[in-house]
Protein backbone atom coordinates (compact mmCIF):
# COMPACT_ATOMS: atom_id res chain seq x y z
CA UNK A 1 -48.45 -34.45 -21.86
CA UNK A 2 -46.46 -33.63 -24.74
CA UNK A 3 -48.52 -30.53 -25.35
CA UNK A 4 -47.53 -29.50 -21.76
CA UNK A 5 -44.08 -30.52 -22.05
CA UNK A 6 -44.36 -27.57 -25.32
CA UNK A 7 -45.85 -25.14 -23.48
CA UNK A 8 -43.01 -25.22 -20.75
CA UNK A 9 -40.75 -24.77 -23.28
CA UNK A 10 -42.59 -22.08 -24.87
CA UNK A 11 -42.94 -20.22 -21.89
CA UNK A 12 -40.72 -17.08 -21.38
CA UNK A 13 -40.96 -15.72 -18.37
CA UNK A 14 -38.15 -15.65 -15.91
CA UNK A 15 -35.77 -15.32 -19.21
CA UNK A 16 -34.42 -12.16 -17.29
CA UNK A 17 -33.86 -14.01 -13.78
CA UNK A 18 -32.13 -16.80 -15.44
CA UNK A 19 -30.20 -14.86 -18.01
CA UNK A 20 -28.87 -12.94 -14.62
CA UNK A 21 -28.37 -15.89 -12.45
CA UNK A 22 -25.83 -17.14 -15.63
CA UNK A 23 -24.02 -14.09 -15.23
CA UNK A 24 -23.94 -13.02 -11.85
CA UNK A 25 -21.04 -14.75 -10.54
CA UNK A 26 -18.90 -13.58 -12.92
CA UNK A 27 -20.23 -9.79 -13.13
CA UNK A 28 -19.93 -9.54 -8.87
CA UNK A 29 -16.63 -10.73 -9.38
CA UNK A 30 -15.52 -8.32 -11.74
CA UNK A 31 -17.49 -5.60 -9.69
CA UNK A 32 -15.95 -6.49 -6.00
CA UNK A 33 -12.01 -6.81 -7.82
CA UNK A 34 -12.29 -3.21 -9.35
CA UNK A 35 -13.59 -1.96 -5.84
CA UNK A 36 -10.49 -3.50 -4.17
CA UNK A 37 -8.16 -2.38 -6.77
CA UNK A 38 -9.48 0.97 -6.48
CA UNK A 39 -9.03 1.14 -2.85
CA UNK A 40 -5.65 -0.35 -3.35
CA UNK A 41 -4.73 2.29 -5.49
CA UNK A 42 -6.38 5.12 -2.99
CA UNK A 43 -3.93 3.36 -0.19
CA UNK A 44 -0.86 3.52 -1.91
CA UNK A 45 -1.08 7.65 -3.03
CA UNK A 46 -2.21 8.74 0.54
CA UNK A 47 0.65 6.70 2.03
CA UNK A 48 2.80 8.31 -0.66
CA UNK A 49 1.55 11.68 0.41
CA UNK A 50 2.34 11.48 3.45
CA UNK A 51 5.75 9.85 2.73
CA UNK A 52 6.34 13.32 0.96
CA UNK A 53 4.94 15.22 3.27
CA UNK A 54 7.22 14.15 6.29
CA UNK A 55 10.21 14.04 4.14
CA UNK A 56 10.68 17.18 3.55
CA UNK A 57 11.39 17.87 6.71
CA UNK A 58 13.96 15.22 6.81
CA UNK A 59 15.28 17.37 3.68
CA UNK A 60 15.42 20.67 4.75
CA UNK A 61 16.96 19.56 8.39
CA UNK A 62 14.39 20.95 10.06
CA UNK A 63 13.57 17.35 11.75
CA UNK A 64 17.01 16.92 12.55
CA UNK A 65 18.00 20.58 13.83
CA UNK A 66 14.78 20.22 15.98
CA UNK A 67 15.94 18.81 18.92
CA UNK A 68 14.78 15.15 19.98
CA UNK A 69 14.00 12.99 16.61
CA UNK A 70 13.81 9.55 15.93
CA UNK A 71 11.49 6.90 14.20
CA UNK A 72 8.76 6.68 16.76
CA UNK A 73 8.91 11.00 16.22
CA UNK A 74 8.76 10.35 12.23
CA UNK A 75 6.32 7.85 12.28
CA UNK A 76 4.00 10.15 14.02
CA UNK A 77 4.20 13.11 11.22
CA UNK A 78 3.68 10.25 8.69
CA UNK A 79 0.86 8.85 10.49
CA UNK A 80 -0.69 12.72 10.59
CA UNK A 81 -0.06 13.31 6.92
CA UNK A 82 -2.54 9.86 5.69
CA UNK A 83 -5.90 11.62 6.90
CA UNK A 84 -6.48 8.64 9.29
CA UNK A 85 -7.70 6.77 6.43
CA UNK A 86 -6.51 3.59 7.86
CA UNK A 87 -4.39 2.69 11.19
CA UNK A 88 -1.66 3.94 11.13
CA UNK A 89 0.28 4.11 14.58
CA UNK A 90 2.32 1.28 15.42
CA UNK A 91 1.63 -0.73 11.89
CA UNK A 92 3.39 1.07 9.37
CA UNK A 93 7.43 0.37 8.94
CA UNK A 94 9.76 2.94 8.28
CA UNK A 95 13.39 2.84 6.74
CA UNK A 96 15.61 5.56 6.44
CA UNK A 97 18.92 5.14 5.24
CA UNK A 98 22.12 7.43 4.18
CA UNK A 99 24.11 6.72 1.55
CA UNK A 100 27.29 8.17 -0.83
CA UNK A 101 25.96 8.24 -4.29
CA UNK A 102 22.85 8.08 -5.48
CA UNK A 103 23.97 4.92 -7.24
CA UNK A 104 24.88 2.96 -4.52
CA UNK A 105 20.95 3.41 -3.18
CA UNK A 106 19.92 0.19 -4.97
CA UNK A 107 17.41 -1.48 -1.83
CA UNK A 108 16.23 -5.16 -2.19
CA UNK A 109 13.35 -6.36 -1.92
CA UNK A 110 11.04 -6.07 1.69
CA UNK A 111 9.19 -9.40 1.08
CA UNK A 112 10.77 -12.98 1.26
CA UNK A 113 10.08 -16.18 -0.54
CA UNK A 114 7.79 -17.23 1.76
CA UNK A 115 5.11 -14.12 1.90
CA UNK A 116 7.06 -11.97 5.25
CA UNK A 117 7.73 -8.66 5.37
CA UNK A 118 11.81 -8.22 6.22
CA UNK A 119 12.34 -5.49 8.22
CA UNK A 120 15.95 -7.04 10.18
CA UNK A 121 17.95 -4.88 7.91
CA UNK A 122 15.64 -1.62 8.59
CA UNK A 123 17.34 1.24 9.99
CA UNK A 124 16.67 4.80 11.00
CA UNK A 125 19.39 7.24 9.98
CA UNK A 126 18.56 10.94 8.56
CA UNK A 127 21.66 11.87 7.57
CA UNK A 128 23.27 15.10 7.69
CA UNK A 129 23.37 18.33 5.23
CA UNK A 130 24.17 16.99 1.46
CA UNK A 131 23.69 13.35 2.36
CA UNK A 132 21.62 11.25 0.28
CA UNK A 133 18.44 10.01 2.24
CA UNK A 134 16.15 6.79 0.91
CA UNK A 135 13.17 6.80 2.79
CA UNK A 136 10.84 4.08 2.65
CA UNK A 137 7.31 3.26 4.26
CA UNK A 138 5.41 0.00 4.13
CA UNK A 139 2.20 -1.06 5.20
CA UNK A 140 0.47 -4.49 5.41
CA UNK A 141 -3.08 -3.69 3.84
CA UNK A 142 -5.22 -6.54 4.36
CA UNK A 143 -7.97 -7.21 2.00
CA UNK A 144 -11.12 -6.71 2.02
CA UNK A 145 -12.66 -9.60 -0.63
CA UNK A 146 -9.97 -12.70 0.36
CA UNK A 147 -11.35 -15.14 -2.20
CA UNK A 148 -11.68 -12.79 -5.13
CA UNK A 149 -8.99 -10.59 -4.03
CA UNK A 150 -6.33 -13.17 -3.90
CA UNK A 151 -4.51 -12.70 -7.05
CA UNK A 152 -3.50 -9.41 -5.44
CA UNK A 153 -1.86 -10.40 -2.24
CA UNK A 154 1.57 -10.10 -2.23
CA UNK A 155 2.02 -11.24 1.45
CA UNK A 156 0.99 -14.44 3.45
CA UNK A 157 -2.21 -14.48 5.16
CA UNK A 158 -4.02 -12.78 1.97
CA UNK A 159 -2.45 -9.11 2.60
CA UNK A 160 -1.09 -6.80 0.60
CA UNK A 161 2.18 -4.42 0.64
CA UNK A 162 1.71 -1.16 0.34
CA UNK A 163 5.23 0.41 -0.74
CA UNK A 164 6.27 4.57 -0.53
CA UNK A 165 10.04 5.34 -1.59
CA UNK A 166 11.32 9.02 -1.79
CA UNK A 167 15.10 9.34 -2.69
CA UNK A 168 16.91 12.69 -2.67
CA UNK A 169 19.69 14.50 -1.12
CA UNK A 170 19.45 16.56 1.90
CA UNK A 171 19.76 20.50 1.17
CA UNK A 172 23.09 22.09 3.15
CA UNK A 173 21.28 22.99 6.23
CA UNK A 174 24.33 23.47 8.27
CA UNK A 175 23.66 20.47 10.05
């Protein structure tokens, strides 16, 4: 028996299977957190292209001057600009606000104490020629791993914000 008992402990096969089972958890966990961070990060610059993109026509007046335009009209050219790389329409909040001086555009924070998204104070105003414009997009991006993943939700219900701000003042478009 204790010859056996030897033997068994002798024996190496399945080192490789075990050695892998040890380490599995932790290396899928690593794997499936860089994956979601990555697409995180892939989220946030298309929304801040197309930010940018619809902008500048918010910039250069040529939104304004161009008859009938308001958020539902901006949220569309956003919404064209992401490459339909996730839904858009109808889920994405827009702010657009006016101000004086560039240092009086000082915005608080979208998300409250409890995980929300605040959008009571969001407003829709382009502005005129030589007005300073803050434009800001959000997005609820849910994710995709909710156990692993959950170190990056900044929103209840294991979702994340996704955040675009452009800040500049309107060229003197006559308008």
């Amino acid at each position: 028996m204790l010859q056996r008992l030897r033997a068994w402990g002798a024996d190496r096969r399945g080192v490789a299977a075990v050695e892998f089972a040890m380490i599995a958890a932790p290396f899928f966990f690593l794997i499936f957190g860089l994956l979601e961070i990555c697409v995180i990060f892939i989220m946030s610059s298309v929304l801040e292209h197309g930010l940018n993109e619809a902008a500048r026509g918010i910039r250069t007046g040529q939104l304004q001057n161009g008859g009938s335009f308001d958020r539902d009209a901006f949220e569309e050219i956003v919404c064209s600009e992401i490459f339909d790389l996730f839904a858009c329409e109808g889920a994405i909040e827009l702010d657009v606000k006016t101000y004086s001086t560039f240092s009086s555009t000082a915005n608080p924070s979208a998300i409250d104490e409890d995980g929300n998204l605040l959008t009571d104070d969001f407003e829709f105003d382009p502005g005129g020629a030589n007005d300073i414009v803050v434009v800001r997009a959000f997005y609820e991006w849910e994710l995709m791993t909710p156990i692993l993943s959950a170190p990056l939700a900044n929103l209840s219900n294991n979702r994340r914000l996704l955040q675009s701000t452009v800040v500049f003042r309107n060229e003197p478009f006559g308008g």
